[in-house]
PDB file of N, CA and C in Angstrom:
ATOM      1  N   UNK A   1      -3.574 -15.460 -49.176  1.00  0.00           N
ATOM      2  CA  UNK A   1      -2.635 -15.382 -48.082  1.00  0.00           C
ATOM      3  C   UNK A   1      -2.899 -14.102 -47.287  1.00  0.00           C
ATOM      4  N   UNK A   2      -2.847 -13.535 -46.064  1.00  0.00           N
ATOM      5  CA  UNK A   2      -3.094 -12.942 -44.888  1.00  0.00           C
ATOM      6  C   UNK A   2      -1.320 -12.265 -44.953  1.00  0.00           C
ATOM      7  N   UNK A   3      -1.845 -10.939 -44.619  1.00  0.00           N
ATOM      8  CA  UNK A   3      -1.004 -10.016 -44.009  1.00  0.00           C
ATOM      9  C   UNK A   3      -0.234 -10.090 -42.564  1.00  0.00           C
ATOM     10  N   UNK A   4      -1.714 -10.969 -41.944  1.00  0.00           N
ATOM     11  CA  UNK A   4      -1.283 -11.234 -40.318  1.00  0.00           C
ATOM     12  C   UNK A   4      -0.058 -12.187 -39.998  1.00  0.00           C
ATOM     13  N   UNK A   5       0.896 -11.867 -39.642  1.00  0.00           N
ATOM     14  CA  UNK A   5       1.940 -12.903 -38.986  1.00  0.00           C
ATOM     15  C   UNK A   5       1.462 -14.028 -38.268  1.00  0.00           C
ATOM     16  N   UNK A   6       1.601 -15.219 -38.530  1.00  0.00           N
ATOM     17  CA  UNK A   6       0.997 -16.459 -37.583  1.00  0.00           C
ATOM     18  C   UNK A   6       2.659 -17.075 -36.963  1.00  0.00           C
ATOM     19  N   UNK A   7       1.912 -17.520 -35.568  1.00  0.00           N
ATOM     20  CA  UNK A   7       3.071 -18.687 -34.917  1.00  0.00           C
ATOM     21  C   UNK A   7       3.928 -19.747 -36.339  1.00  0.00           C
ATOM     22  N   UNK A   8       3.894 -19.671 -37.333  1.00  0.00           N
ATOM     23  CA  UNK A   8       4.542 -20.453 -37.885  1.00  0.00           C
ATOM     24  C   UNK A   8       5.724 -19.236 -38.732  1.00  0.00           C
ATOM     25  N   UNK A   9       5.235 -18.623 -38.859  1.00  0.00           N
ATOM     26  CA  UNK A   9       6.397 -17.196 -39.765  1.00  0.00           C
ATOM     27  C   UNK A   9       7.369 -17.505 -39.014  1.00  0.00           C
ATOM     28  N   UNK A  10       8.793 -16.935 -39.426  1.00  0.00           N
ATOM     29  CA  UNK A  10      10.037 -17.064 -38.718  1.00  0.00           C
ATOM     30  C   UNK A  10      10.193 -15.722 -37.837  1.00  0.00           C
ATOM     31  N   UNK A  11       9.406 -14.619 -38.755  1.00  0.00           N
ATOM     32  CA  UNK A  11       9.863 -13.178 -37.912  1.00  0.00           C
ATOM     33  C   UNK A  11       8.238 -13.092 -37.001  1.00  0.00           C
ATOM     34  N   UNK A  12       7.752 -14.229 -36.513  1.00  0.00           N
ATOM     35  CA  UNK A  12       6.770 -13.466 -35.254  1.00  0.00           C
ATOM     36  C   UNK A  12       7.244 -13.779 -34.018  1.00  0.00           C
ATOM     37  N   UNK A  13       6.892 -12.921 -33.428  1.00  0.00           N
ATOM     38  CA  UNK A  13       6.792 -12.924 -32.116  1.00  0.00           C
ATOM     39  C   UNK A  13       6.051 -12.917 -30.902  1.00  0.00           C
ATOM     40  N   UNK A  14       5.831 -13.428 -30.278  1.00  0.00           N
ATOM     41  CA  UNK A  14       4.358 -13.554 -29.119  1.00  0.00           C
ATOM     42  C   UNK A  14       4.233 -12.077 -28.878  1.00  0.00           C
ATOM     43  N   UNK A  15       3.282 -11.735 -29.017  1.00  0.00           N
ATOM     44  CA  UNK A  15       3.090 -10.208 -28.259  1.00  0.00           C
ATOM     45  C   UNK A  15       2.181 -10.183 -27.054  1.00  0.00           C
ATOM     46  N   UNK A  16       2.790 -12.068 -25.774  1.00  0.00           N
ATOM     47  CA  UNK A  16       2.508 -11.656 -24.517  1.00  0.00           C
ATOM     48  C   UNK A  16       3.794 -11.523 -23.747  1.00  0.00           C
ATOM     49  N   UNK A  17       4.629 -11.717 -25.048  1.00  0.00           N
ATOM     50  CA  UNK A  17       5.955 -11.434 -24.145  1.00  0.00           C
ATOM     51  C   UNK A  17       7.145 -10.237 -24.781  1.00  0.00           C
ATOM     52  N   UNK A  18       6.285  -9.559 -25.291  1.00  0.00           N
ATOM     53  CA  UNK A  18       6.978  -8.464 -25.927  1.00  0.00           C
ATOM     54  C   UNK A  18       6.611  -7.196 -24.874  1.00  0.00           C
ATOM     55  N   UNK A  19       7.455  -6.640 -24.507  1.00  0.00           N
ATOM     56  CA  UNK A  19       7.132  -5.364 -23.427  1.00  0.00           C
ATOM     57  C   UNK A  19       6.626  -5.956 -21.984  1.00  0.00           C
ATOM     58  N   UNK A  20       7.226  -6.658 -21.521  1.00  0.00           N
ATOM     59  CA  UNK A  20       6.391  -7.710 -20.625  1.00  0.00           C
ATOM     60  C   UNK A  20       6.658  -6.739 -19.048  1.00  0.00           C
ATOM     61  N   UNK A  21       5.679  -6.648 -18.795  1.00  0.00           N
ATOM     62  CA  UNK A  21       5.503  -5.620 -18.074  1.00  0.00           C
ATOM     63  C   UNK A  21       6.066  -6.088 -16.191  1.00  0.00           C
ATOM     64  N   UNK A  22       7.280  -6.109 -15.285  1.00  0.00           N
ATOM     65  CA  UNK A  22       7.917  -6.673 -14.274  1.00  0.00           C
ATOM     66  C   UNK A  22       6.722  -6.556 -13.036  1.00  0.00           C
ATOM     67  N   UNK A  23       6.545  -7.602 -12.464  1.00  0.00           N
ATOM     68  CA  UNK A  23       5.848  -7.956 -11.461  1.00  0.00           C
ATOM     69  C   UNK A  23       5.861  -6.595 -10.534  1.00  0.00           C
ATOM     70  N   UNK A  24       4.754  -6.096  -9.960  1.00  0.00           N
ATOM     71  CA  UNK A  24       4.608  -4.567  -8.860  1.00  0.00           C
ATOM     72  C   UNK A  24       4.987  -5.319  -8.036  1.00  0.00           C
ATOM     73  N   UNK A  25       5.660  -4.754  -6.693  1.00  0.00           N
ATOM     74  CA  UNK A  25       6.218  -4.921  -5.505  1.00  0.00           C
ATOM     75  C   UNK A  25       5.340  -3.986  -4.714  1.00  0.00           C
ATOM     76  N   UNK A  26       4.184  -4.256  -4.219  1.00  0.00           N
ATOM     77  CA  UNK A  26       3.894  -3.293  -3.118  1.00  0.00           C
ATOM     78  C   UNK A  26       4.387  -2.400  -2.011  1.00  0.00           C
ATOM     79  N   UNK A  27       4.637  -1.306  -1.887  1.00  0.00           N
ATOM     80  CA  UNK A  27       5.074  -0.288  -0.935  1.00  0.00           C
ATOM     81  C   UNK A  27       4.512  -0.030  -0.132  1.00  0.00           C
ATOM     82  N   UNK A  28       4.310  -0.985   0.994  1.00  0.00           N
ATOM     83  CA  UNK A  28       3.418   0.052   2.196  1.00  0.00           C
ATOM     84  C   UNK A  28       4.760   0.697   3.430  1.00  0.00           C
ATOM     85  N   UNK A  29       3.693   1.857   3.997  1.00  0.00           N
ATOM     86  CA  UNK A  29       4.094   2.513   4.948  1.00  0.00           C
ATOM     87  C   UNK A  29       4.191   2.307   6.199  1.00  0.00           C
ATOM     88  N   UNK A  30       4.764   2.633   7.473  1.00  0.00           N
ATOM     89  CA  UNK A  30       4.738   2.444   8.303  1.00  0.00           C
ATOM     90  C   UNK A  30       3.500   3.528   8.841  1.00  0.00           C
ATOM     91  N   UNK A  31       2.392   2.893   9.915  1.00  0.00           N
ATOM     92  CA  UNK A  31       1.449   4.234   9.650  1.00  0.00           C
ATOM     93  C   UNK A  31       1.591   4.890  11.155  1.00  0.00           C
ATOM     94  N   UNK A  32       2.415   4.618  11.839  1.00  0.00           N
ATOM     95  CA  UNK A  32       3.343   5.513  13.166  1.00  0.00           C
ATOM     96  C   UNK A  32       4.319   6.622  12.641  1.00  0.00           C
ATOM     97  N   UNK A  33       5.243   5.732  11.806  1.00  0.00           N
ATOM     98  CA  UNK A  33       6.558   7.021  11.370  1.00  0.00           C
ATOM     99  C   UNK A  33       6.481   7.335  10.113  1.00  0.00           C
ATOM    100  N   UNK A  34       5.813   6.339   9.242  1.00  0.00           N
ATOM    101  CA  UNK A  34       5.786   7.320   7.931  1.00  0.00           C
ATOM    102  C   UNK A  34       6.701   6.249   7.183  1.00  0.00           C
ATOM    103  N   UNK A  35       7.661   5.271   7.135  1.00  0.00           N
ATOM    104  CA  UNK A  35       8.891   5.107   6.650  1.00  0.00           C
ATOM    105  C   UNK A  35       8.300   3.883   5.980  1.00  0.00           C
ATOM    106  N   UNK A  36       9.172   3.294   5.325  1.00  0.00           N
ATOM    107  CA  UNK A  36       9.337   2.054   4.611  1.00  0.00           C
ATOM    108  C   UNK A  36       9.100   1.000   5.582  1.00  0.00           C
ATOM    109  N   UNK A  37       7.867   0.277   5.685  1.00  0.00           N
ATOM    110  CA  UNK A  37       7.351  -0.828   6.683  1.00  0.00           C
ATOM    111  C   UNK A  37       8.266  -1.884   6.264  1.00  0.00           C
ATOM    112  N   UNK A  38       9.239  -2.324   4.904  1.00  0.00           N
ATOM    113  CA  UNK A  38       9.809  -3.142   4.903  1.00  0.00           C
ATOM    114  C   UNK A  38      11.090  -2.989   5.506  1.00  0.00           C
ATOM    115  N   UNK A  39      11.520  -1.757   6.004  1.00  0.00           N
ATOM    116  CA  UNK A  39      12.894  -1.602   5.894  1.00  0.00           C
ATOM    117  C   UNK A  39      13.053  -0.866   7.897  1.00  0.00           C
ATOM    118  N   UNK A  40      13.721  -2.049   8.291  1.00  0.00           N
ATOM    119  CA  UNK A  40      13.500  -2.004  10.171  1.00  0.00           C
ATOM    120  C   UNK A  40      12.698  -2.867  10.762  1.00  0.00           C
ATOM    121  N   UNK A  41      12.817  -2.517  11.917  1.00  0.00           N
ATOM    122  CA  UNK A  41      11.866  -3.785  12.928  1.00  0.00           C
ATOM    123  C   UNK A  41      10.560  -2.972  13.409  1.00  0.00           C
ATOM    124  N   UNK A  42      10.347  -1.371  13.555  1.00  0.00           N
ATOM    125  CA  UNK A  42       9.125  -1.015  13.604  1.00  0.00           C
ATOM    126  C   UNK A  42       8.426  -1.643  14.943  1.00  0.00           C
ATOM    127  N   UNK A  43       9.524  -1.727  15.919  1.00  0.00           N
ATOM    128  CA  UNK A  43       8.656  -2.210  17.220  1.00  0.00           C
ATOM    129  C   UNK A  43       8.248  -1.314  17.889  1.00  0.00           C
ATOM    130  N   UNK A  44       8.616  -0.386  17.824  1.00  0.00           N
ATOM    131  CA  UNK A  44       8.292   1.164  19.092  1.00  0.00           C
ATOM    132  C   UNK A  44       7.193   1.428  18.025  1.00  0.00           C
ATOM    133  N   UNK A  45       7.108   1.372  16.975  1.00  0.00           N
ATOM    134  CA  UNK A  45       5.727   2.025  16.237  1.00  0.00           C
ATOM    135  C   UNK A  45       4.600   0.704  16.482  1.00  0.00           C
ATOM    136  N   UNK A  46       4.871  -0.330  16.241  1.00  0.00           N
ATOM    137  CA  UNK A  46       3.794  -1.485  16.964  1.00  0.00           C
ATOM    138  C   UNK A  46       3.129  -0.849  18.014  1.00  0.00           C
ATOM    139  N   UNK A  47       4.331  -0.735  19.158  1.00  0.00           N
ATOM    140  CA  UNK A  47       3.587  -0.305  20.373  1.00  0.00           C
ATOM    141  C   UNK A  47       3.288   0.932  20.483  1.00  0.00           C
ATOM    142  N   UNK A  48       3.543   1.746  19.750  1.00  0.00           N
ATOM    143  CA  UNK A  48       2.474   3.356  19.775  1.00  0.00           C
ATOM    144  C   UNK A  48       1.116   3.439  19.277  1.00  0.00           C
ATOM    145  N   UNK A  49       0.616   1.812  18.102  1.00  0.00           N
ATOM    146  CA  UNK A  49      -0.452   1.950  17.375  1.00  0.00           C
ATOM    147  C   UNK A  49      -1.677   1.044  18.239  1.00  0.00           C
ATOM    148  N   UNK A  50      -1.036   0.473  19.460  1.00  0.00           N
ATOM    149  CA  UNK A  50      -1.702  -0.388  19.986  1.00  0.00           C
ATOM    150  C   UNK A  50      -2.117   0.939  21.291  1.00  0.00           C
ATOM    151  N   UNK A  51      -1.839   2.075  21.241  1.00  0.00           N
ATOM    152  CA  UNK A  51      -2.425   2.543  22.295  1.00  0.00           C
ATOM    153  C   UNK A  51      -2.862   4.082  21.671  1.00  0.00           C
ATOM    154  N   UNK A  52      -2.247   4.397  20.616  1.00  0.00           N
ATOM    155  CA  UNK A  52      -2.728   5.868  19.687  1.00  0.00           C
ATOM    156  C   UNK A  52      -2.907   5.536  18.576  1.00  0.00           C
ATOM    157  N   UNK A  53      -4.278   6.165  17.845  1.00  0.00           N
ATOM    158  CA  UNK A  53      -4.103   5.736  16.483  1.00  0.00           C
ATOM    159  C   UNK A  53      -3.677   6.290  14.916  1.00  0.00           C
ATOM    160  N   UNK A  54      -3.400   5.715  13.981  1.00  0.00           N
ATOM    161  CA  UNK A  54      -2.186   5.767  13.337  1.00  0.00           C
ATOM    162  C   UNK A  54      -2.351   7.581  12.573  1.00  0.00           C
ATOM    163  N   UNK A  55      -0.950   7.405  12.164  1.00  0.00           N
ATOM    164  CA  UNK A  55      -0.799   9.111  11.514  1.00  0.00           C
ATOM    165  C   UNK A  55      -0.435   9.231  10.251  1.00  0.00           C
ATOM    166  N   UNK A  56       0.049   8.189   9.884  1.00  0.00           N
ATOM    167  CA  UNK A  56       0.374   7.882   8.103  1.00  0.00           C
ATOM    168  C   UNK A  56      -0.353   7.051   7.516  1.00  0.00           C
ATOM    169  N   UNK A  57      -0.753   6.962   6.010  1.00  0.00           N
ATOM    170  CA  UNK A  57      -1.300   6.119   5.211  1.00  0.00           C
ATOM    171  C   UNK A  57      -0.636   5.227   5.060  1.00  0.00           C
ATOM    172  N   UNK A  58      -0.933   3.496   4.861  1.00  0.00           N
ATOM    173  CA  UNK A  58      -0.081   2.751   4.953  1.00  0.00           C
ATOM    174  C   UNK A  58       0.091   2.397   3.081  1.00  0.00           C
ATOM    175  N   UNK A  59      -0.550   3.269   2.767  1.00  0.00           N
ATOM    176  CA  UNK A  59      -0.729   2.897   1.195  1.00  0.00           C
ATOM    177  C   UNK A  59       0.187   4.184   0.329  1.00  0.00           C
ATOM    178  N   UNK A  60      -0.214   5.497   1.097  1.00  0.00           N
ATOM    179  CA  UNK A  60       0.431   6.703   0.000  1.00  0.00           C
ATOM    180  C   UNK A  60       1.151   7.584   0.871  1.00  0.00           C
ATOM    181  N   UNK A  61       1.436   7.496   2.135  1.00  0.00           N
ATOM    182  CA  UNK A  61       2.316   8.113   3.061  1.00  0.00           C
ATOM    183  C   UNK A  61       1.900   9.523   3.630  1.00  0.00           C
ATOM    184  N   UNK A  62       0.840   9.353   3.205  1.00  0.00           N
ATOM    185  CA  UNK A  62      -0.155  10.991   3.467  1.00  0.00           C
ATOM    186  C   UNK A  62      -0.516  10.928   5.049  1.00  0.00           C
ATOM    187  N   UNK A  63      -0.200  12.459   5.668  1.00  0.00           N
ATOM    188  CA  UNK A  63      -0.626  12.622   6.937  1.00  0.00           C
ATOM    189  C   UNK A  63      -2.299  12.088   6.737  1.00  0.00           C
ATOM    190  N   UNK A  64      -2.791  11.536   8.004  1.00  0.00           N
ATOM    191  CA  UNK A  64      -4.118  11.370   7.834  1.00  0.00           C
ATOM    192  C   UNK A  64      -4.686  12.260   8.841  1.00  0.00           C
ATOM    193  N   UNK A  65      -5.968  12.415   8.450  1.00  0.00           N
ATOM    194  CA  UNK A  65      -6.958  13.731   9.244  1.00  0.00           C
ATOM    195  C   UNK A  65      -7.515  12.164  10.639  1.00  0.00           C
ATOM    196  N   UNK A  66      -7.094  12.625  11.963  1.00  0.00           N
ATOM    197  CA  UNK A  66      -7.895  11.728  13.251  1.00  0.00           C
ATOM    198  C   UNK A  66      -8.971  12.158  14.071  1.00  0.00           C
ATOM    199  N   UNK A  67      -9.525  11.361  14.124  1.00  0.00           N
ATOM    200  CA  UNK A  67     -10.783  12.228  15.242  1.00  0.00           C
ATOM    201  C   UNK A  67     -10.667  10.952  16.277  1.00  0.00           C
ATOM    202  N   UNK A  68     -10.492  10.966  17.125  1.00  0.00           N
ATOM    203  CA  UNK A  68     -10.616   9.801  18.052  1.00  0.00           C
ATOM    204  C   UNK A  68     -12.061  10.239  19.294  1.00  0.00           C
ATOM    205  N   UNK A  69     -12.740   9.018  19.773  1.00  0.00           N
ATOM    206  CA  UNK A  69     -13.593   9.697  20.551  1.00  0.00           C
ATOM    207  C   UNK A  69     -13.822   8.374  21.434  1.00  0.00           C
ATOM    208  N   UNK A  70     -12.937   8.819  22.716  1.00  0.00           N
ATOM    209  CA  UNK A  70     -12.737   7.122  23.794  1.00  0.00           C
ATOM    210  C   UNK A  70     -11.892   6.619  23.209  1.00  0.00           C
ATOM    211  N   UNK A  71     -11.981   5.258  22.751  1.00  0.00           N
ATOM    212  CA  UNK A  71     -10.631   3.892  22.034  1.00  0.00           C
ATOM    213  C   UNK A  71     -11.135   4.180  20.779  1.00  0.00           C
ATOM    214  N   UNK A  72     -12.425   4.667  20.563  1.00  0.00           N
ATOM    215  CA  UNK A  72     -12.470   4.677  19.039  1.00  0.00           C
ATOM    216  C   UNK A  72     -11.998   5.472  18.418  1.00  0.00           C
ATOM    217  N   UNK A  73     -11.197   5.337  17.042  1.00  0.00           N
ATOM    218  CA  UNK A  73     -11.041   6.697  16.174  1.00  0.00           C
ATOM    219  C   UNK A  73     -11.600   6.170  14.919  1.00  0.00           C
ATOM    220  N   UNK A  74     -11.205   7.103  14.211  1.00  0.00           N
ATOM    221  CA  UNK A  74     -11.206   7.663  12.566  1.00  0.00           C
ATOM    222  C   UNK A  74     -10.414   7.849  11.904  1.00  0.00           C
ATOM    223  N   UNK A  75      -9.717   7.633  10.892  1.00  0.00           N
ATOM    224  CA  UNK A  75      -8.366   8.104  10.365  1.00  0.00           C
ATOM    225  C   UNK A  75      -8.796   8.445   8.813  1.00  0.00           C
ATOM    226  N   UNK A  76      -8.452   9.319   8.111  1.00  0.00           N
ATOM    227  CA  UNK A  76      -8.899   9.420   7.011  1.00  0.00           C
ATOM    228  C   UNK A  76      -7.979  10.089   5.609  1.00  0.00           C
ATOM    229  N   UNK A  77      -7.900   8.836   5.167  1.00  0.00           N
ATOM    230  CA  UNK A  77      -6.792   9.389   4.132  1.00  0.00           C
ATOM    231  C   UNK A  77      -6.949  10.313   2.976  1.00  0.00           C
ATOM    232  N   UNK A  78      -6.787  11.746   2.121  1.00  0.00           N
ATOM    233  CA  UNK A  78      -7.606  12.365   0.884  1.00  0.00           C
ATOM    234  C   UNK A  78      -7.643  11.483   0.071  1.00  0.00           C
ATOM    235  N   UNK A  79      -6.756  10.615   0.166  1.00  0.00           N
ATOM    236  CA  UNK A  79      -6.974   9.857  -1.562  1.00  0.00           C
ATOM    237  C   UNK A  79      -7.516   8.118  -1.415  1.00  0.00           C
ATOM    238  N   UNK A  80      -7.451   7.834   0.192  1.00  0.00           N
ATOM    239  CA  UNK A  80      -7.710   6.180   0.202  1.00  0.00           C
ATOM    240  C   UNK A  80      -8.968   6.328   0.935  1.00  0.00           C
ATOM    241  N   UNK A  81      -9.526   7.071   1.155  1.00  0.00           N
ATOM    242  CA  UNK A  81     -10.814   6.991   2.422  1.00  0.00           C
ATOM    243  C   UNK A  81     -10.553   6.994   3.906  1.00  0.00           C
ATOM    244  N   UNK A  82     -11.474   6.097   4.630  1.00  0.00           N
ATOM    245  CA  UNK A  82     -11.629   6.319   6.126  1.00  0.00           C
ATOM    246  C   UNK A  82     -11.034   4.983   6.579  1.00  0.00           C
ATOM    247  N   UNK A  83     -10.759   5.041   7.466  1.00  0.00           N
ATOM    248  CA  UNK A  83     -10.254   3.765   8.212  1.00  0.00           C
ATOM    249  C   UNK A  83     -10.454   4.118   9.560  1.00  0.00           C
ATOM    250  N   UNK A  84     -11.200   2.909  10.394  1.00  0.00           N
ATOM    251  CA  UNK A  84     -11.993   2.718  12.008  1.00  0.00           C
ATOM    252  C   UNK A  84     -10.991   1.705  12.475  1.00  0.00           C
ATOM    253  N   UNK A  85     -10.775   2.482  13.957  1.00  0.00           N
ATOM    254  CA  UNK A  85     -10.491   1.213  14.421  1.00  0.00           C
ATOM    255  C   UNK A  85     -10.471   1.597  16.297  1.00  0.00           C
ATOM    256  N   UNK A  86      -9.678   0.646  16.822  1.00  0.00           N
ATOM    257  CA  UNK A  86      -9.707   1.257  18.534  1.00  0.00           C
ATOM    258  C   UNK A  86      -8.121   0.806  19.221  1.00  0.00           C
ATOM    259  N   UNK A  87      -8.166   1.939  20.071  1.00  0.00           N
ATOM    260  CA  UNK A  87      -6.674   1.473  20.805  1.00  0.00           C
ATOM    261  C   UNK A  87      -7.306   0.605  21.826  1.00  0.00           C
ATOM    262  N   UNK A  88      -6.254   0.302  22.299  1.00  0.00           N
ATOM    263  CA  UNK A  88      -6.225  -0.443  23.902  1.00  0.00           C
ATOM    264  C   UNK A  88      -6.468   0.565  24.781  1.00  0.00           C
ATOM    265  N   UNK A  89      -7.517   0.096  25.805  1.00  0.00           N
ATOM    266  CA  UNK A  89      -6.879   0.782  27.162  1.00  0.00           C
ATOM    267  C   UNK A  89      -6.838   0.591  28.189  1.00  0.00           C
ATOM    268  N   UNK A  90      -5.946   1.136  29.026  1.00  0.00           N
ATOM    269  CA  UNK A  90      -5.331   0.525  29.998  1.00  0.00           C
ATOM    270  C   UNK A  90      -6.572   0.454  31.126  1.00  0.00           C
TER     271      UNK A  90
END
């Protein structure tokens, strides 16, 4: 006979549902104001990102370093990397 507890013992228990670890909810940022992208309508920051580009991480809320040069910029987070992209222009 085995030491190991099997599905038939009375005292086992699944150990995929022991400590069962609650589904992550992703947190992103608003990357205009900085704030909770879930929480508001974030329309004045829509339209600031469609013509300047962004100033917060949308992942860790960190100011980002910009270099813009014409519509193109750079945005660069210390801990997520670089992110490219271009405004509009008029």
């Amino acid at each position: 006979m085995s030491d190991f507890p099997t599905a038939g013992d009375p005292s086992y228990s699944d150990p995929d549902t022991l400590g069962a670890i609650p589904p992550v909810v992703s947190v992103t940022y608003c990357a205009d104001c900085g704030a909770s992208a879930n929480r508001g309508s974030h329309i004045a920051c829509r339209q600031h990102l469609e013509v300047l580009p962004p100033t917060y991480c949308t992942t860790c809320r960190r100011q980002l370093t910009v270099e813009s040069q014409g519509s193109e910029w750079t945005a660069t987070c210390k801990k997520h990397g670089e992110t490219t992209g271009s405004t509009a222009t008029s």
